[in-house]
N, C-alpha and C. Protein backbone atom coordinates (compact mmCIF):
# COMPACT_ATOMS: atom_id res chain seq x y z
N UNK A 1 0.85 -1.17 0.00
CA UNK A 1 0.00 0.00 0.00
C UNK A 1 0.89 1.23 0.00
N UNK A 2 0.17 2.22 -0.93
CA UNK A 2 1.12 3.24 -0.55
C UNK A 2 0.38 4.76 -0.13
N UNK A 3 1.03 5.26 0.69
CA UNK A 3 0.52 6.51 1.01
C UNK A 3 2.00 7.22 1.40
N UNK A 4 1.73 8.80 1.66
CA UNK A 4 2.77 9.45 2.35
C UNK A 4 3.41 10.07 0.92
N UNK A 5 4.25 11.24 1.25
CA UNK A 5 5.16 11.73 0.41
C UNK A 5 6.19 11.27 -0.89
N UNK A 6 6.49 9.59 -0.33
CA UNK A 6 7.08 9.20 -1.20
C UNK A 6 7.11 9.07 -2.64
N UNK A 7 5.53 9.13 -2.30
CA UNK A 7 4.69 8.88 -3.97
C UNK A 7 4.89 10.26 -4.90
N UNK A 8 4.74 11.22 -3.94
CA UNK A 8 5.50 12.39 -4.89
C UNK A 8 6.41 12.73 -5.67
N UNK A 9 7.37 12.22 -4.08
CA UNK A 9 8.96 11.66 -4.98
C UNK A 9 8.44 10.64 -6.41
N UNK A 10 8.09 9.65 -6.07
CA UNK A 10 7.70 8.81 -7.41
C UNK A 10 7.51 8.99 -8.82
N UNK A 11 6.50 9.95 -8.17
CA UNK A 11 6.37 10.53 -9.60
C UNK A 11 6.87 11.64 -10.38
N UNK A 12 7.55 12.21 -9.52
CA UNK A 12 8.59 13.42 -10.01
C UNK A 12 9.39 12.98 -10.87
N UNK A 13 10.22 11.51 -10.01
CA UNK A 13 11.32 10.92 -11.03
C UNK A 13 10.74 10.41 -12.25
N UNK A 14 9.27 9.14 -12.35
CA UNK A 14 8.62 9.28 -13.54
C UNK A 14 8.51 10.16 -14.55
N UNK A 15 8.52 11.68 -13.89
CA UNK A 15 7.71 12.81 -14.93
C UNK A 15 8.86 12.89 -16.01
N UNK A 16 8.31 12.70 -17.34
CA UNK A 16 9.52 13.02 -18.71
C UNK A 16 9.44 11.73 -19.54
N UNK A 17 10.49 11.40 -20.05
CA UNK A 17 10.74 10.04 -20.96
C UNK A 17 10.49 9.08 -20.41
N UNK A 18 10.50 8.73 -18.76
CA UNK A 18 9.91 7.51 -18.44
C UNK A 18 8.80 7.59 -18.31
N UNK A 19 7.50 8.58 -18.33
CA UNK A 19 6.31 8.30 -17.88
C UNK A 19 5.37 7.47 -17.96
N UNK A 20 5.51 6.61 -19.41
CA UNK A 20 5.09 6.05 -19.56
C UNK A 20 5.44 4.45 -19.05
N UNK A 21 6.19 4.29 -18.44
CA UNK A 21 6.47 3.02 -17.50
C UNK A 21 6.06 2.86 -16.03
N UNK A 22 5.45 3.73 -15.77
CA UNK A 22 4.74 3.48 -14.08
C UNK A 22 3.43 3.09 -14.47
N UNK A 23 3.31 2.44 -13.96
CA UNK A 23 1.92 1.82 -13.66
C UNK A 23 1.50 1.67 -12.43
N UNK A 24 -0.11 1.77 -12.05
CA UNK A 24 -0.60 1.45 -10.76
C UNK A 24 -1.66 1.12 -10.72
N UNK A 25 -2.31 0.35 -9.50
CA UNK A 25 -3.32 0.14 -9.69
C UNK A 25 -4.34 -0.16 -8.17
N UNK A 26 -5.19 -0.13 -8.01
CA UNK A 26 -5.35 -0.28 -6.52
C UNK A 26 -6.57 -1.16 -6.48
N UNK A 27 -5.91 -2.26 -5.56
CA UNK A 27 -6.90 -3.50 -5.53
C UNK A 27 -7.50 -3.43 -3.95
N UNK A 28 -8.26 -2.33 -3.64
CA UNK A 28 -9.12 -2.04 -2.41
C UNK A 28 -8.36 -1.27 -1.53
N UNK A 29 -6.85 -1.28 -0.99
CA UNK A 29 -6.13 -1.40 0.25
C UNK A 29 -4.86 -0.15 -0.40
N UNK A 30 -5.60 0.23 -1.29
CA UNK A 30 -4.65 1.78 -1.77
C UNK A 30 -3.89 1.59 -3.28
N UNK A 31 -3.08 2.35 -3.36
CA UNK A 31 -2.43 1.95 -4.80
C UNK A 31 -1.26 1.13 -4.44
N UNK A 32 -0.60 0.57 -5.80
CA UNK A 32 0.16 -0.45 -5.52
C UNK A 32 1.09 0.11 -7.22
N UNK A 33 2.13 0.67 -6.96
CA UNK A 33 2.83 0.52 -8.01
C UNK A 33 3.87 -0.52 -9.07
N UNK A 34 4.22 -0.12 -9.92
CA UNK A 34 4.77 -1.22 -10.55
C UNK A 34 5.58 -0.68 -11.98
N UNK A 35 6.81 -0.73 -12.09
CA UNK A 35 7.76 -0.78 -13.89
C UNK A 35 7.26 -1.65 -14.80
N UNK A 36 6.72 -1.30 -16.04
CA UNK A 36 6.64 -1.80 -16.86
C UNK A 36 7.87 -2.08 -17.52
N UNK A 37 8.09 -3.89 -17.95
CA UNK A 37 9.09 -3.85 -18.31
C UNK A 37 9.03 -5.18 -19.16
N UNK A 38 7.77 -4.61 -20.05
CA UNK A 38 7.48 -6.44 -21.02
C UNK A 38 8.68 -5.60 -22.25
N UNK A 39 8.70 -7.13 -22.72
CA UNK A 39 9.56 -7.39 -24.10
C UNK A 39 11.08 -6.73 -23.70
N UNK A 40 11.58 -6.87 -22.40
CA UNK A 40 12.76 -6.14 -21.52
C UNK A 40 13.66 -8.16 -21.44
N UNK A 41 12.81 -8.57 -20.77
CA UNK A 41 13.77 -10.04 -20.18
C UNK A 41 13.43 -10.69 -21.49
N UNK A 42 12.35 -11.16 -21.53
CA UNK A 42 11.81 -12.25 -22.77
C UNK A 42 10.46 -11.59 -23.65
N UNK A 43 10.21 -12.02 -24.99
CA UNK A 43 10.11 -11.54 -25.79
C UNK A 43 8.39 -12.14 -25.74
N UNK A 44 7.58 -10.66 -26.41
CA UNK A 44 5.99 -10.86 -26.29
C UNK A 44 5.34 -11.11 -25.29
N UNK A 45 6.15 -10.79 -23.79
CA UNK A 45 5.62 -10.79 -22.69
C UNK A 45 5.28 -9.44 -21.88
N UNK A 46 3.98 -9.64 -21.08
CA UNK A 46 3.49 -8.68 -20.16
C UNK A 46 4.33 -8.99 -19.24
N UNK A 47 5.51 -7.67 -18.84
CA UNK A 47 5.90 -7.93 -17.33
C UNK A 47 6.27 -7.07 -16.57
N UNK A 48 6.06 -6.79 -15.53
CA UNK A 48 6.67 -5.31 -14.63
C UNK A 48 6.84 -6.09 -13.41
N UNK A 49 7.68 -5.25 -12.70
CA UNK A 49 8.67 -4.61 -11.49
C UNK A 49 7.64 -4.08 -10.34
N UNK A 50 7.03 -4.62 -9.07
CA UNK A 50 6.75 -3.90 -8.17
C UNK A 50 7.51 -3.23 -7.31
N UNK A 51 7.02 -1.88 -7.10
CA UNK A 51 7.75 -1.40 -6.56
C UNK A 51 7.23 -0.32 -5.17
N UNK A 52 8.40 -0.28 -3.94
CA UNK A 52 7.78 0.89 -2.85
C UNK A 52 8.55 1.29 -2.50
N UNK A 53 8.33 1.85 -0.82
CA UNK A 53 9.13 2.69 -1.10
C UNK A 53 10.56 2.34 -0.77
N UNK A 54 10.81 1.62 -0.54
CA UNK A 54 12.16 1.05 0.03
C UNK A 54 12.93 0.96 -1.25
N UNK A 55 12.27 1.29 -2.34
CA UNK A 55 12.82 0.85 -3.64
C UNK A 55 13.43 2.30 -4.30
N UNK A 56 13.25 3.43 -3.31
CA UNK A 56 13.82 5.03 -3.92
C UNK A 56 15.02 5.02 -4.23
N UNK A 57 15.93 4.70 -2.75
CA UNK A 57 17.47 4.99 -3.71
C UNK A 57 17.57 4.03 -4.82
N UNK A 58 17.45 3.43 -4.87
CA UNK A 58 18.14 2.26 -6.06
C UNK A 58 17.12 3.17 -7.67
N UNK A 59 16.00 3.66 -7.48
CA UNK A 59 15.69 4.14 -8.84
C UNK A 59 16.33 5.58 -8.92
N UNK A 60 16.82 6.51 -7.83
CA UNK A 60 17.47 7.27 -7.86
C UNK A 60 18.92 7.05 -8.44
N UNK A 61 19.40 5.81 -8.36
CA UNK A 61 20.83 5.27 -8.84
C UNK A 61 21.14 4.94 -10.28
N UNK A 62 19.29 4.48 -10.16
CA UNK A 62 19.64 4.02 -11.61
C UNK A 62 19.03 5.12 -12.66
N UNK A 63 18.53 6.01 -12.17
CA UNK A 63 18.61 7.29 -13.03
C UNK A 63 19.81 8.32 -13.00
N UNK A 64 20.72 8.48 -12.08
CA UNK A 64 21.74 8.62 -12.31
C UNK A 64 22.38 8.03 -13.01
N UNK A 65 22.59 6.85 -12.74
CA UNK A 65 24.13 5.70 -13.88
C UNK A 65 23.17 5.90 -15.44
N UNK A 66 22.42 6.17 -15.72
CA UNK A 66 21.61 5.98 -17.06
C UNK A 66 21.70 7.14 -17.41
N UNK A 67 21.57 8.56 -16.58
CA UNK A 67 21.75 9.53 -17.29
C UNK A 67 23.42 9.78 -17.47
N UNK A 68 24.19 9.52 -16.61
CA UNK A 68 25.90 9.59 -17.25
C UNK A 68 26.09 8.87 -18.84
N UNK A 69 25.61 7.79 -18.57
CA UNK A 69 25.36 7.26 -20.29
C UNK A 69 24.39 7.42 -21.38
N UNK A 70 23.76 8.69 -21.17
CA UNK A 70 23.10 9.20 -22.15
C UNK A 70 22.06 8.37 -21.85
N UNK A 71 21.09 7.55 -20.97
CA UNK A 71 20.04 6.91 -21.28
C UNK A 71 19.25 7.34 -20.57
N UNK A 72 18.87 8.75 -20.26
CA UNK A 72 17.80 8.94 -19.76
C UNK A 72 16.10 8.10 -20.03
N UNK A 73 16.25 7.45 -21.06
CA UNK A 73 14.57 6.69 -21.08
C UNK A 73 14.83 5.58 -20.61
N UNK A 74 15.80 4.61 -20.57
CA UNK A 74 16.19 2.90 -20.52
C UNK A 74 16.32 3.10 -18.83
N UNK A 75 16.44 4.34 -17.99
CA UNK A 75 16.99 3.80 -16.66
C UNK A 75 15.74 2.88 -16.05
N UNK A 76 14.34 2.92 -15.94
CA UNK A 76 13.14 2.17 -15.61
C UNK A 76 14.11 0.54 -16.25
N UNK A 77 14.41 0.32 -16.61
CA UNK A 77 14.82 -0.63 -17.40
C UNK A 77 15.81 -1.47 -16.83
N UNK A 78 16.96 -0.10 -16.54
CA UNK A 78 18.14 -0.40 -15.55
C UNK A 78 17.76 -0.92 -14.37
N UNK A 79 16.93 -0.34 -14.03
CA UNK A 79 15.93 -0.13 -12.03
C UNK A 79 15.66 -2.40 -11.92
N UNK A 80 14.62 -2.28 -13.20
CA UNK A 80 14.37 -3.74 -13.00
C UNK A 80 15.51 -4.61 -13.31
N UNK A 81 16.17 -4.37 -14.08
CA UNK A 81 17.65 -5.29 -14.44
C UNK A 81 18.23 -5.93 -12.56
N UNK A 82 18.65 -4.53 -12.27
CA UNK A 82 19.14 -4.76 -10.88
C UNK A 82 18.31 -5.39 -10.05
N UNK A 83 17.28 -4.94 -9.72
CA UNK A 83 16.21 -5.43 -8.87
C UNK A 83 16.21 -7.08 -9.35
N UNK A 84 16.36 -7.33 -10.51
CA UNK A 84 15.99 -8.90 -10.45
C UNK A 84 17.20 -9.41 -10.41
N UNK A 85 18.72 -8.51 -11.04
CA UNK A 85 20.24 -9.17 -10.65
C UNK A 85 20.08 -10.39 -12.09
N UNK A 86 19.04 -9.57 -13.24
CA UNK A 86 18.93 -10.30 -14.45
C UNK A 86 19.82 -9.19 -15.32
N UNK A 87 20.11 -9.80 -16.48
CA UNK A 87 20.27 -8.92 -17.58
C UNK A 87 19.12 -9.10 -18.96
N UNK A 88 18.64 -8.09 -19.23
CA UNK A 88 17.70 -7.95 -20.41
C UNK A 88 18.61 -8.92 -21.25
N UNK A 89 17.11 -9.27 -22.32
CA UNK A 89 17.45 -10.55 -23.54
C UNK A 89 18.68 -9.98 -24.10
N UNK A 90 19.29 -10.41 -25.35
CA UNK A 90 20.57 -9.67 -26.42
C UNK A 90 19.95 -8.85 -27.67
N UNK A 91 18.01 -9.21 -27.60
CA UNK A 91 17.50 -8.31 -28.54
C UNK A 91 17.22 -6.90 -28.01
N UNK A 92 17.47 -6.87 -26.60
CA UNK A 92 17.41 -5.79 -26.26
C UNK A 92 18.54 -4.66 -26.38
N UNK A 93 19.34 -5.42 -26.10
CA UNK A 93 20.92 -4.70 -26.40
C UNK A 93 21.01 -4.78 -27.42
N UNK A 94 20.30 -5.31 -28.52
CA UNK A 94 20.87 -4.59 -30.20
C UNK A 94 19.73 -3.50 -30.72
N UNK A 95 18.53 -3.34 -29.91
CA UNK A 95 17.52 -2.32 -30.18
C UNK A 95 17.60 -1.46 -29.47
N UNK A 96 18.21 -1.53 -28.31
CA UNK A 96 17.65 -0.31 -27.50
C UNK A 96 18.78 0.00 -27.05
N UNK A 97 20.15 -0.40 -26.51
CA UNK A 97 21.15 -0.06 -26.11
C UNK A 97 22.50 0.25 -27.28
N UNK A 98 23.61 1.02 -26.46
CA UNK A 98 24.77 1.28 -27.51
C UNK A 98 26.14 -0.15 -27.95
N UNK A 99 25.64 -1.11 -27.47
CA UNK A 99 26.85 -1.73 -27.36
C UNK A 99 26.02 -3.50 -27.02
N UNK A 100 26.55 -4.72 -27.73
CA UNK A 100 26.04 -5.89 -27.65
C UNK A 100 26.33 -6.77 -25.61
N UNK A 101 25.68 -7.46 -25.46
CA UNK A 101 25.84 -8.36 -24.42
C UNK A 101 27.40 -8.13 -24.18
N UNK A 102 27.92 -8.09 -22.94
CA UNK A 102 29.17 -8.34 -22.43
C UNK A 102 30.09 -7.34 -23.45
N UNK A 103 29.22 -6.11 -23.64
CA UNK A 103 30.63 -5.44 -23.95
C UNK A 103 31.93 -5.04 -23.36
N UNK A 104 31.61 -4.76 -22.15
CA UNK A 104 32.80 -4.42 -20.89
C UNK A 104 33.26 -3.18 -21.22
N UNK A 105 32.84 -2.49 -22.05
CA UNK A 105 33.38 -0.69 -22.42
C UNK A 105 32.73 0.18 -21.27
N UNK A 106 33.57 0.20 -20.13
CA UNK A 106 33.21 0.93 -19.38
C UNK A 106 32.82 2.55 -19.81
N UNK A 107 31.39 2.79 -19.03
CA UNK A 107 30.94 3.89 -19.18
C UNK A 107 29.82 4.00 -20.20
N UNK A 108 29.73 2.98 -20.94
CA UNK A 108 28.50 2.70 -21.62
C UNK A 108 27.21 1.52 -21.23
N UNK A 109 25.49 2.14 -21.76
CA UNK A 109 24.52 1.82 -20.92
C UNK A 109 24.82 -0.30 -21.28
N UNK A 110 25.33 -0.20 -21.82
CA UNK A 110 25.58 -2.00 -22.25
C UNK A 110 26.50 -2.10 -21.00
N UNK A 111 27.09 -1.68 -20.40
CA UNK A 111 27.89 -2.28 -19.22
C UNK A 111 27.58 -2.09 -17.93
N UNK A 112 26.36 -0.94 -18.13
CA UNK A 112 25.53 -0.94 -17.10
C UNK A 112 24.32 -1.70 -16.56
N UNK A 113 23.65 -2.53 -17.73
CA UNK A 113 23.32 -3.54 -17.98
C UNK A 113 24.03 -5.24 -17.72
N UNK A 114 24.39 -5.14 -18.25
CA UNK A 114 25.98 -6.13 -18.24
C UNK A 114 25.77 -6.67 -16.77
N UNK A 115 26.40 -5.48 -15.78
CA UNK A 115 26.79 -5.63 -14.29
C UNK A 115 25.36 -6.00 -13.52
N UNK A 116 24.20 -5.86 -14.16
CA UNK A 116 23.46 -6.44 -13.33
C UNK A 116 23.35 -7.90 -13.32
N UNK A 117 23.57 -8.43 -13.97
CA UNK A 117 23.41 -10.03 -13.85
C UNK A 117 24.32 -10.59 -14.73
N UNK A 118 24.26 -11.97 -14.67
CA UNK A 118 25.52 -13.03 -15.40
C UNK A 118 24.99 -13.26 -16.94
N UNK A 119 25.67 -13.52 -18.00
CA UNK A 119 25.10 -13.30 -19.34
C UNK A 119 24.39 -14.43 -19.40
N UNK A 120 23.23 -14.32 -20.55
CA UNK A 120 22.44 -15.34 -20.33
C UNK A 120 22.49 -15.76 -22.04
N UNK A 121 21.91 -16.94 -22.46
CA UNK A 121 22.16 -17.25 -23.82
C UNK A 121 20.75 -17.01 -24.39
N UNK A 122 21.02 -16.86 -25.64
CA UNK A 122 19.78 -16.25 -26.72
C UNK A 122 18.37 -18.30 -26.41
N UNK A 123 17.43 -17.50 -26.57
CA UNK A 123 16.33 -18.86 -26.61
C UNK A 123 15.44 -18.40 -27.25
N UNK A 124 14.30 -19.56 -27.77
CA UNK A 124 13.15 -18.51 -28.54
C UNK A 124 12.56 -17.44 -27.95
N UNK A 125 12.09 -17.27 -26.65
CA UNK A 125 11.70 -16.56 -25.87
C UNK A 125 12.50 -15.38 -25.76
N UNK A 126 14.11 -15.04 -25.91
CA UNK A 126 14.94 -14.40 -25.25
C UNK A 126 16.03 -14.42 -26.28
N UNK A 127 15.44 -13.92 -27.17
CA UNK A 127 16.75 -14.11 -28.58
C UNK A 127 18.06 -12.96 -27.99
């Protein structure tokens, strides 16, 4: 459930190129937020990231490390990467990022990616 100030914060950081990745929804007992983050891990899937408030610094982090690498829209992206300690499919890193799986070029959003989780191999689901 969420109530209190935080949600302000919330949506401040939302407001701009990510806005369209918060989602919420309230099933009786208040709102309940959540990152949209289908076609991010595996491919033609509905999937998001819940999130509260315990979850501020780390989206504060990862809008920082995303904006040093020019990715101000992908950090929602970054946020769930870490949070799950996954790395997005390799179709994601050839559409949406600067650099393929395991580039290791420090300072780019592919190695910021990268560091969240161990590389994973292409599948139908997860080319």
């Amino acid at each position: 459930m969420s109530e209190g100030p935080w949600v302000f914060e919330l949506l401040r950081l939302f407001n701009g190129d990510a806005c369209d990745e918060l989602r919420w929804r309230d099933d009786g007992d208040g709102l309940m937020f959540y990152v949209d983050c289908s076609d991010t891990f595996y491919w033609g899937t509905a999937d998001s990231e819940d999130l509260t408030e315990a979850d501020l610094p780390e989206l504060h982090r990862a809008t920082t490390d995303a904006c040093h690498c020019n990715g101000a829209d992908v950090w929602p992206a970054l946020w769930c990467a870490r949070k799950r300690g996954m790395r997005p499919m390799a179709a994601f890193y050839r559409q949406v990022l600067d650099g393929p799986p395991d580039s290791r070029v420090p300072g780019t959003l592919a190695a910021l990616f990268d560091a969240a989780g161990p590389a994973r191999p292409s599948t139908l689901v997860a080319p």
